[in-house]
PDB file of N, CA and C in Angstrom:
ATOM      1  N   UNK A   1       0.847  -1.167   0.000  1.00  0.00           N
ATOM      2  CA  UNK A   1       0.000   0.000   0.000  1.00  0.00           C
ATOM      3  C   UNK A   1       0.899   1.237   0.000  1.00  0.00           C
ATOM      4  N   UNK A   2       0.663   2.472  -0.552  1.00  0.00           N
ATOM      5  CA  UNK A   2       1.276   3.469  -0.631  1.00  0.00           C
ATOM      6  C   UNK A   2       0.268   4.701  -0.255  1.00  0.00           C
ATOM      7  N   UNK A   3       1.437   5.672   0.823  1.00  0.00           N
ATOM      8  CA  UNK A   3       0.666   6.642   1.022  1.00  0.00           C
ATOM      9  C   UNK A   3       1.020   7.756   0.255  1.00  0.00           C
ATOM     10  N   UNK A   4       0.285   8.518  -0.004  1.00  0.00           N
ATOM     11  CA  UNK A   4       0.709   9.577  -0.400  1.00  0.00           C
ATOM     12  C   UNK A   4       0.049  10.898   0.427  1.00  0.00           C
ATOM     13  N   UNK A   5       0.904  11.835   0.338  1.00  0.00           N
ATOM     14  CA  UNK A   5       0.662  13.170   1.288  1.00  0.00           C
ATOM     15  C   UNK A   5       1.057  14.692   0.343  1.00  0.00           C
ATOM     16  N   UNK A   6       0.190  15.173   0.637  1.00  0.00           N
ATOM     17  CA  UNK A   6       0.384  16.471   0.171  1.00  0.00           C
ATOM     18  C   UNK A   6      -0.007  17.594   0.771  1.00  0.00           C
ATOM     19  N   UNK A   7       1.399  18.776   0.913  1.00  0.00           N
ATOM     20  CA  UNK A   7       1.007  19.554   1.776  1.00  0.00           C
ATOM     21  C   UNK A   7       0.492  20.912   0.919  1.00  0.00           C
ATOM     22  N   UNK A   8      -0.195  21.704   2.192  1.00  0.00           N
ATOM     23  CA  UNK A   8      -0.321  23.047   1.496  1.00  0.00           C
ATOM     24  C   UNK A   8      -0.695  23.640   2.642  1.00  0.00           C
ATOM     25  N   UNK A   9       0.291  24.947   2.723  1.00  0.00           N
ATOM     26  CA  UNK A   9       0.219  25.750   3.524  1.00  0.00           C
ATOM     27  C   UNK A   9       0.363  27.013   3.448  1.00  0.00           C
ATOM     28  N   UNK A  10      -1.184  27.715   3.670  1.00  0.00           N
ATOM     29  CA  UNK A  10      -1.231  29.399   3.222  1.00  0.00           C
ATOM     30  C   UNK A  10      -0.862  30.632   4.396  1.00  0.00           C
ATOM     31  N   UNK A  11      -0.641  30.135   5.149  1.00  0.00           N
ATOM     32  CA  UNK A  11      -0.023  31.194   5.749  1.00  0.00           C
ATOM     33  C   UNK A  11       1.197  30.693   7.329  1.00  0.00           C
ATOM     34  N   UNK A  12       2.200  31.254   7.474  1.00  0.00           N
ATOM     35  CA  UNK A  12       3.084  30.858   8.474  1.00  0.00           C
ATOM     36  C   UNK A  12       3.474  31.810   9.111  1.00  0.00           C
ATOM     37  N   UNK A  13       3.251  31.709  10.556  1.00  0.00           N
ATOM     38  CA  UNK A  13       3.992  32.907  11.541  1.00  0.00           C
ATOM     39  C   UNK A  13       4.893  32.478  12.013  1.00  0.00           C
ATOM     40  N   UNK A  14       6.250  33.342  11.610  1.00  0.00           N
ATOM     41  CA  UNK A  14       7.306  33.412  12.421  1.00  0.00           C
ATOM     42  C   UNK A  14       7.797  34.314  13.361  1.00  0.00           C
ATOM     43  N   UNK A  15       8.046  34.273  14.629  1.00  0.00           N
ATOM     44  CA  UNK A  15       8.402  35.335  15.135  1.00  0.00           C
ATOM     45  C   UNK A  15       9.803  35.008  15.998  1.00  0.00           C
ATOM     46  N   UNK A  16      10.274  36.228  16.318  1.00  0.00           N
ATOM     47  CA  UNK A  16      11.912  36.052  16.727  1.00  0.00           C
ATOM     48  C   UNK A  16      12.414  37.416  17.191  1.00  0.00           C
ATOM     49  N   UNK A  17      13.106  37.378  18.387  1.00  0.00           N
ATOM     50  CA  UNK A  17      13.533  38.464  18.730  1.00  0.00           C
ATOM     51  C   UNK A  17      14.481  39.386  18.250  1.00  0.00           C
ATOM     52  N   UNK A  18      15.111  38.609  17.215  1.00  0.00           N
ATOM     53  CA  UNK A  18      16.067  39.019  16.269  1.00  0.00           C
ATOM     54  C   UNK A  18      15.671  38.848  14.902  1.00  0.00           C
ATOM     55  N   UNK A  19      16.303  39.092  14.032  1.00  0.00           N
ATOM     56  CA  UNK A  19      16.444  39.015  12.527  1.00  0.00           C
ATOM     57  C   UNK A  19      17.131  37.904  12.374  1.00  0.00           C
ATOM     58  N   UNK A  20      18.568  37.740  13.231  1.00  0.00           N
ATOM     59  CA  UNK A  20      19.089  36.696  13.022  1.00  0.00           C
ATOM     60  C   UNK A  20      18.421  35.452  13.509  1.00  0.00           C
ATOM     61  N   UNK A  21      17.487  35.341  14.454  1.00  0.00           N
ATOM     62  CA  UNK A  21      16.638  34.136  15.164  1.00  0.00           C
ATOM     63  C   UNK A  21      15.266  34.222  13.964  1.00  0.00           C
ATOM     64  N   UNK A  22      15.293  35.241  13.245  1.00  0.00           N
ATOM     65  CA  UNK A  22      13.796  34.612  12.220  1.00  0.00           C
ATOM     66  C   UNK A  22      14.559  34.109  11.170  1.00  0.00           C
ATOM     67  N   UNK A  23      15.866  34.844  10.477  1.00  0.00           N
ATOM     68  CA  UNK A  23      16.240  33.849   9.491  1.00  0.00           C
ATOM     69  C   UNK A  23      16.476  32.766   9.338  1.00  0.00           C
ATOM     70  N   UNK A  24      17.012  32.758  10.699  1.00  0.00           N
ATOM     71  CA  UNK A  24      17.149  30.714  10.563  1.00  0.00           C
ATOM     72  C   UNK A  24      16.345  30.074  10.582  1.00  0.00           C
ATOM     73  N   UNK A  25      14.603  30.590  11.326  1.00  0.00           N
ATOM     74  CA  UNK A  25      13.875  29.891  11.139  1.00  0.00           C
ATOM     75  C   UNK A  25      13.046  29.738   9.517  1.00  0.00           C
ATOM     76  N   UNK A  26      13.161  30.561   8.997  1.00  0.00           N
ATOM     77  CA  UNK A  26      12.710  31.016   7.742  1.00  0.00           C
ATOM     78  C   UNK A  26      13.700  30.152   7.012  1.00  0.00           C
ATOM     79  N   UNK A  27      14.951  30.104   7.133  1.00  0.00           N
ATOM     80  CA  UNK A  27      15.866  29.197   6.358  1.00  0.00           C
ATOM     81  C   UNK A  27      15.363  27.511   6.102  1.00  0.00           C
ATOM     82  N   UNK A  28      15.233  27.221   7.418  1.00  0.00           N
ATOM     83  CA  UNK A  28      14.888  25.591   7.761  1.00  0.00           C
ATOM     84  C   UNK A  28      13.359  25.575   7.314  1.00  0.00           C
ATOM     85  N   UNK A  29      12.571  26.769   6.936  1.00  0.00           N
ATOM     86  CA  UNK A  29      11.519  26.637   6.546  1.00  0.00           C
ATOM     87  C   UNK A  29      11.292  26.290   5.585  1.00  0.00           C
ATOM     88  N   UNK A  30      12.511  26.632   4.700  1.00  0.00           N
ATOM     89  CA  UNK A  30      12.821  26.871   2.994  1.00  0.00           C
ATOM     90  C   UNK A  30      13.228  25.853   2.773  1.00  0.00           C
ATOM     91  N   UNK A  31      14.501  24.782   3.898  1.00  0.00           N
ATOM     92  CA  UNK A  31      15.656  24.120   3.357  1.00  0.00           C
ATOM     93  C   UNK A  31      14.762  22.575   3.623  1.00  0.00           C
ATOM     94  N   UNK A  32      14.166  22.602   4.706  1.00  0.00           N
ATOM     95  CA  UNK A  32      13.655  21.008   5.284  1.00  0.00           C
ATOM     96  C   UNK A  32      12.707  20.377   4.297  1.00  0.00           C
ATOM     97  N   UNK A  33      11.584  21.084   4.000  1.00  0.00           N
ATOM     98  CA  UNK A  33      11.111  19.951   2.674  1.00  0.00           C
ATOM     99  C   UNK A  33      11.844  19.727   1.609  1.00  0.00           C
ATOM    100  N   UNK A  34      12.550  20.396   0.951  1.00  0.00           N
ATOM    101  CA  UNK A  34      13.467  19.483   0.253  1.00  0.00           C
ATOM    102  C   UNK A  34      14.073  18.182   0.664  1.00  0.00           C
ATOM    103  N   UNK A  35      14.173  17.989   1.521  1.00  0.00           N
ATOM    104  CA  UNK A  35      14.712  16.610   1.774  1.00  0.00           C
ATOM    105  C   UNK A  35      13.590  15.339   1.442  1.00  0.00           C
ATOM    106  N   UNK A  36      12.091  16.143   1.678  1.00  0.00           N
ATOM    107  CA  UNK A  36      10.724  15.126   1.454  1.00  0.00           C
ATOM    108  C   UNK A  36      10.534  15.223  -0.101  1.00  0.00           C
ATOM    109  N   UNK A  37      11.238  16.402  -1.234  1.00  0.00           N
ATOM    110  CA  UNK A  37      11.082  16.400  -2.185  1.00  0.00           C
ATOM    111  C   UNK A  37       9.958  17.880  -2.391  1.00  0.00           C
ATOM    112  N   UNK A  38       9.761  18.244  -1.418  1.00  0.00           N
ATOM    113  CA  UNK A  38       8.809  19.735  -1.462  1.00  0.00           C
ATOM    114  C   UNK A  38       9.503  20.685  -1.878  1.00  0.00           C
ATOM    115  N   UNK A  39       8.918  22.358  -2.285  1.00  0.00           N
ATOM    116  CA  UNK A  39       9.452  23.127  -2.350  1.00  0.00           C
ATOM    117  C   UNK A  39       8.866  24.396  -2.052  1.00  0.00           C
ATOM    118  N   UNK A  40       9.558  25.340  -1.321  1.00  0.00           N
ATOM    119  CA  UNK A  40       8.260  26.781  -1.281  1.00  0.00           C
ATOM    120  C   UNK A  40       8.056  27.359  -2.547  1.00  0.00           C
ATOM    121  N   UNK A  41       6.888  27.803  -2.701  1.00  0.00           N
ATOM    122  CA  UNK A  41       6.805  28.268  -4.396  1.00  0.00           C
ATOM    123  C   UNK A  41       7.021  29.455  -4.547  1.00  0.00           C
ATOM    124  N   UNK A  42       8.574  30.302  -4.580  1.00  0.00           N
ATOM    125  CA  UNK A  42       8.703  31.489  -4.025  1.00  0.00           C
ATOM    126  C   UNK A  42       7.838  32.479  -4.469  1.00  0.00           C
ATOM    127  N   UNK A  43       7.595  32.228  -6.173  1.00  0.00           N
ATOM    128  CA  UNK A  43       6.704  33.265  -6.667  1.00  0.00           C
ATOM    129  C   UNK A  43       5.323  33.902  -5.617  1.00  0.00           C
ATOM    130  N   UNK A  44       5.158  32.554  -5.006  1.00  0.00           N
ATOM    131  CA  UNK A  44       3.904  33.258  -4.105  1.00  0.00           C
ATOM    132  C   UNK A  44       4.315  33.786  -3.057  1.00  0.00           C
ATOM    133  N   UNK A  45       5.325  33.493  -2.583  1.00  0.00           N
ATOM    134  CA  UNK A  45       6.186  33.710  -1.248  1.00  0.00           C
ATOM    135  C   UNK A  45       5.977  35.125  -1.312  1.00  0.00           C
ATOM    136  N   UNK A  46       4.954  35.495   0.391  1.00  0.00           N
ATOM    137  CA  UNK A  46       5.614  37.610   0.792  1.00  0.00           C
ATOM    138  C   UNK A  46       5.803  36.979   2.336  1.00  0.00           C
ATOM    139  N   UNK A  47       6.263  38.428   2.320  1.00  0.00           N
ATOM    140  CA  UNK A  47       6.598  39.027   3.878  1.00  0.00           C
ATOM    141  C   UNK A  47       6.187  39.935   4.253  1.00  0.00           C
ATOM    142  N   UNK A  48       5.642  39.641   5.457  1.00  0.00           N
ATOM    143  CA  UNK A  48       5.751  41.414   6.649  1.00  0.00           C
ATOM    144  C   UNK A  48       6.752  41.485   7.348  1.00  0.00           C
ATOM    145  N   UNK A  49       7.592  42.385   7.825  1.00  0.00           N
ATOM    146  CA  UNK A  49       8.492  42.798   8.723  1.00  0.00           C
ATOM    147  C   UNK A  49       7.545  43.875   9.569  1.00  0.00           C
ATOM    148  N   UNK A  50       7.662  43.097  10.832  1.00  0.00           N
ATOM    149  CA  UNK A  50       6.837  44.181  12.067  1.00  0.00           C
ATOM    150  C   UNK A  50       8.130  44.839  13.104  1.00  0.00           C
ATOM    151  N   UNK A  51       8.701  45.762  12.637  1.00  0.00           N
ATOM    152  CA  UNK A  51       9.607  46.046  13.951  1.00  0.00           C
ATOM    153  C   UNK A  51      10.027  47.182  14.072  1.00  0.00           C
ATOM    154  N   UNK A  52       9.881  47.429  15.406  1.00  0.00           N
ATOM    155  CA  UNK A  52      10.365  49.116  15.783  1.00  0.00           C
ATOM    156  C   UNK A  52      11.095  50.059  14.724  1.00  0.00           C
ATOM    157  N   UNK A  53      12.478  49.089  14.037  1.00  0.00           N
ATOM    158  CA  UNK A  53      13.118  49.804  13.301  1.00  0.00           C
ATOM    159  C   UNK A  53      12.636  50.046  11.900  1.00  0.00           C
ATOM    160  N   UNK A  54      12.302  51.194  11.274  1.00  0.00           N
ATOM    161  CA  UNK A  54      11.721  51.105   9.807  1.00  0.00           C
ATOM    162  C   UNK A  54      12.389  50.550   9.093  1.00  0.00           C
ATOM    163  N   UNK A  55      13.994  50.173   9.097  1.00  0.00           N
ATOM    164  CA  UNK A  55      14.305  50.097   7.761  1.00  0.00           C
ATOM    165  C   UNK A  55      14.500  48.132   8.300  1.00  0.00           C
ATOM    166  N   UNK A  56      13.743  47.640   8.793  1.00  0.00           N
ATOM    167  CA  UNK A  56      14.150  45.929   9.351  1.00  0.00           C
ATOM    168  C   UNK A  56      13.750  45.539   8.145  1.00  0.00           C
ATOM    169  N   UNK A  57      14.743  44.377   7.705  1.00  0.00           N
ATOM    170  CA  UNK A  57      14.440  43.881   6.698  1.00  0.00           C
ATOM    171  C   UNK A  57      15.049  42.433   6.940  1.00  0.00           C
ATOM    172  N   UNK A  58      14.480  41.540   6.187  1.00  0.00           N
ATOM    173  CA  UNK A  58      14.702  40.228   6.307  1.00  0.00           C
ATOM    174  C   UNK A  58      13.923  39.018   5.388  1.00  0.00           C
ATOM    175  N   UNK A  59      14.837  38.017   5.151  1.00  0.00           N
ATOM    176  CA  UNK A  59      14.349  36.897   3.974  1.00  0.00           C
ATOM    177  C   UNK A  59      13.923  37.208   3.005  1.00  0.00           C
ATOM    178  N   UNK A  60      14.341  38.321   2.582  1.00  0.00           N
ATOM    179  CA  UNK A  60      14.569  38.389   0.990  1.00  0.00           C
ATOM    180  C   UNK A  60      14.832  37.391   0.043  1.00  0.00           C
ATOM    181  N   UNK A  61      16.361  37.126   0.442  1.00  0.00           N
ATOM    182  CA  UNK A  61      16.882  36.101  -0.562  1.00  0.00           C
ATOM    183  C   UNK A  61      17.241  35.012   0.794  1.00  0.00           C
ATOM    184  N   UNK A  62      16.525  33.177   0.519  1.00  0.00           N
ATOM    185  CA  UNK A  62      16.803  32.227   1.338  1.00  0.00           C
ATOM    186  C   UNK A  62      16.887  31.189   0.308  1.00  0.00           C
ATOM    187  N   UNK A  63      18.549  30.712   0.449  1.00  0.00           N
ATOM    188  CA  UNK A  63      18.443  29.087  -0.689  1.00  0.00           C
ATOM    189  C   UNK A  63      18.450  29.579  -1.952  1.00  0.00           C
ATOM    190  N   UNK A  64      18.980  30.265  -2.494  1.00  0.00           N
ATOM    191  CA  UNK A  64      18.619  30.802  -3.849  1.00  0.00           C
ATOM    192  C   UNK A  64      17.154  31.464  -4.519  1.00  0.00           C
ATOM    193  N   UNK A  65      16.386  31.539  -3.449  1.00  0.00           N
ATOM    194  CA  UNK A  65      14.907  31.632  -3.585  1.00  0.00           C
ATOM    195  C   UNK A  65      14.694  33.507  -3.391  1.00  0.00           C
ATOM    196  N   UNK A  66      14.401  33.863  -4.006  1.00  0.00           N
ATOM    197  CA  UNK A  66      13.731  35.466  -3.477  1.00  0.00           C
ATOM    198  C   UNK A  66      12.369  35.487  -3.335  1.00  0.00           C
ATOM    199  N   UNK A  67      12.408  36.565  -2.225  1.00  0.00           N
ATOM    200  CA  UNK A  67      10.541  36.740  -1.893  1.00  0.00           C
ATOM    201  C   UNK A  67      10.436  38.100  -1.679  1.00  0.00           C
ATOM    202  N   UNK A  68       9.400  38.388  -1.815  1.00  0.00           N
ATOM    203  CA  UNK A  68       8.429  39.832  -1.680  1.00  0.00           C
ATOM    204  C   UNK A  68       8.524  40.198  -0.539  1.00  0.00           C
ATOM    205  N   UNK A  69       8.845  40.960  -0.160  1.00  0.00           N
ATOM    206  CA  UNK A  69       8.292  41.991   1.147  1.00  0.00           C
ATOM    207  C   UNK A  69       7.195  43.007   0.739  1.00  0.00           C
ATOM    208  N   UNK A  70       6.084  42.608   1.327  1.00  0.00           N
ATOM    209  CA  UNK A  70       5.041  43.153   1.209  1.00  0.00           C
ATOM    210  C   UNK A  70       4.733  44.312   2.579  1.00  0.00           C
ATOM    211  N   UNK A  71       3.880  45.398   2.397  1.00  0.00           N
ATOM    212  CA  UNK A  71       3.217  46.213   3.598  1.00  0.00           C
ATOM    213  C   UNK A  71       2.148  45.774   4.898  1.00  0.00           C
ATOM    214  N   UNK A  72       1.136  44.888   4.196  1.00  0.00           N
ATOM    215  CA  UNK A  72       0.844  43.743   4.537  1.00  0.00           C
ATOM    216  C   UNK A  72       0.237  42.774   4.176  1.00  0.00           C
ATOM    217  N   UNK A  73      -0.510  41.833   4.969  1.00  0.00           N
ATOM    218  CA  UNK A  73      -1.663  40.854   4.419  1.00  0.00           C
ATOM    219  C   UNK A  73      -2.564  41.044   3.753  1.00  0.00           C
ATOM    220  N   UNK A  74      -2.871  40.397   2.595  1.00  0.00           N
ATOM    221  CA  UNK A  74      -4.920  41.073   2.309  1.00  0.00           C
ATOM    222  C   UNK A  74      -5.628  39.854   2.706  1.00  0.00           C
TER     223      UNK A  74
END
């Protein structure tokens, strides 16, 4: 018998007291299904950055992958 699984997932919160503590999580977010054969579909891939500092920026580019930084959700 064979299973098969398929994921899909529309929205993910990461949060982190740092930039450097969300990228890594954002990294392993990007890097771990590949190993199951998954992939994030960057084209759809955005971001919010919520943080005191205006110019915070983060996960742009993860794995060769670029993503949107968006203003926010719709």
């Amino acid at each position: 018998m064979v299973h098969i699984s398929f994921w899909f997932m529309t929205m993910i919160l990461i949060l982190g007291g740092s930039v450097h503590t969300i990228m890594k999580y954002a990294e392993a977010l990007v890097v771990a299904p590949k190993e199951t054969g998954l992939k994030v579909n960057a084209d759809k891939t955005k971001y919010v950055v919520m943080s005191r500092d205006q110019n915070a920026r983060c996960c742009s580019k993860i794995d060769n992958s670029s993503f949107e930084m968006v203003e926010e959700f719709q």
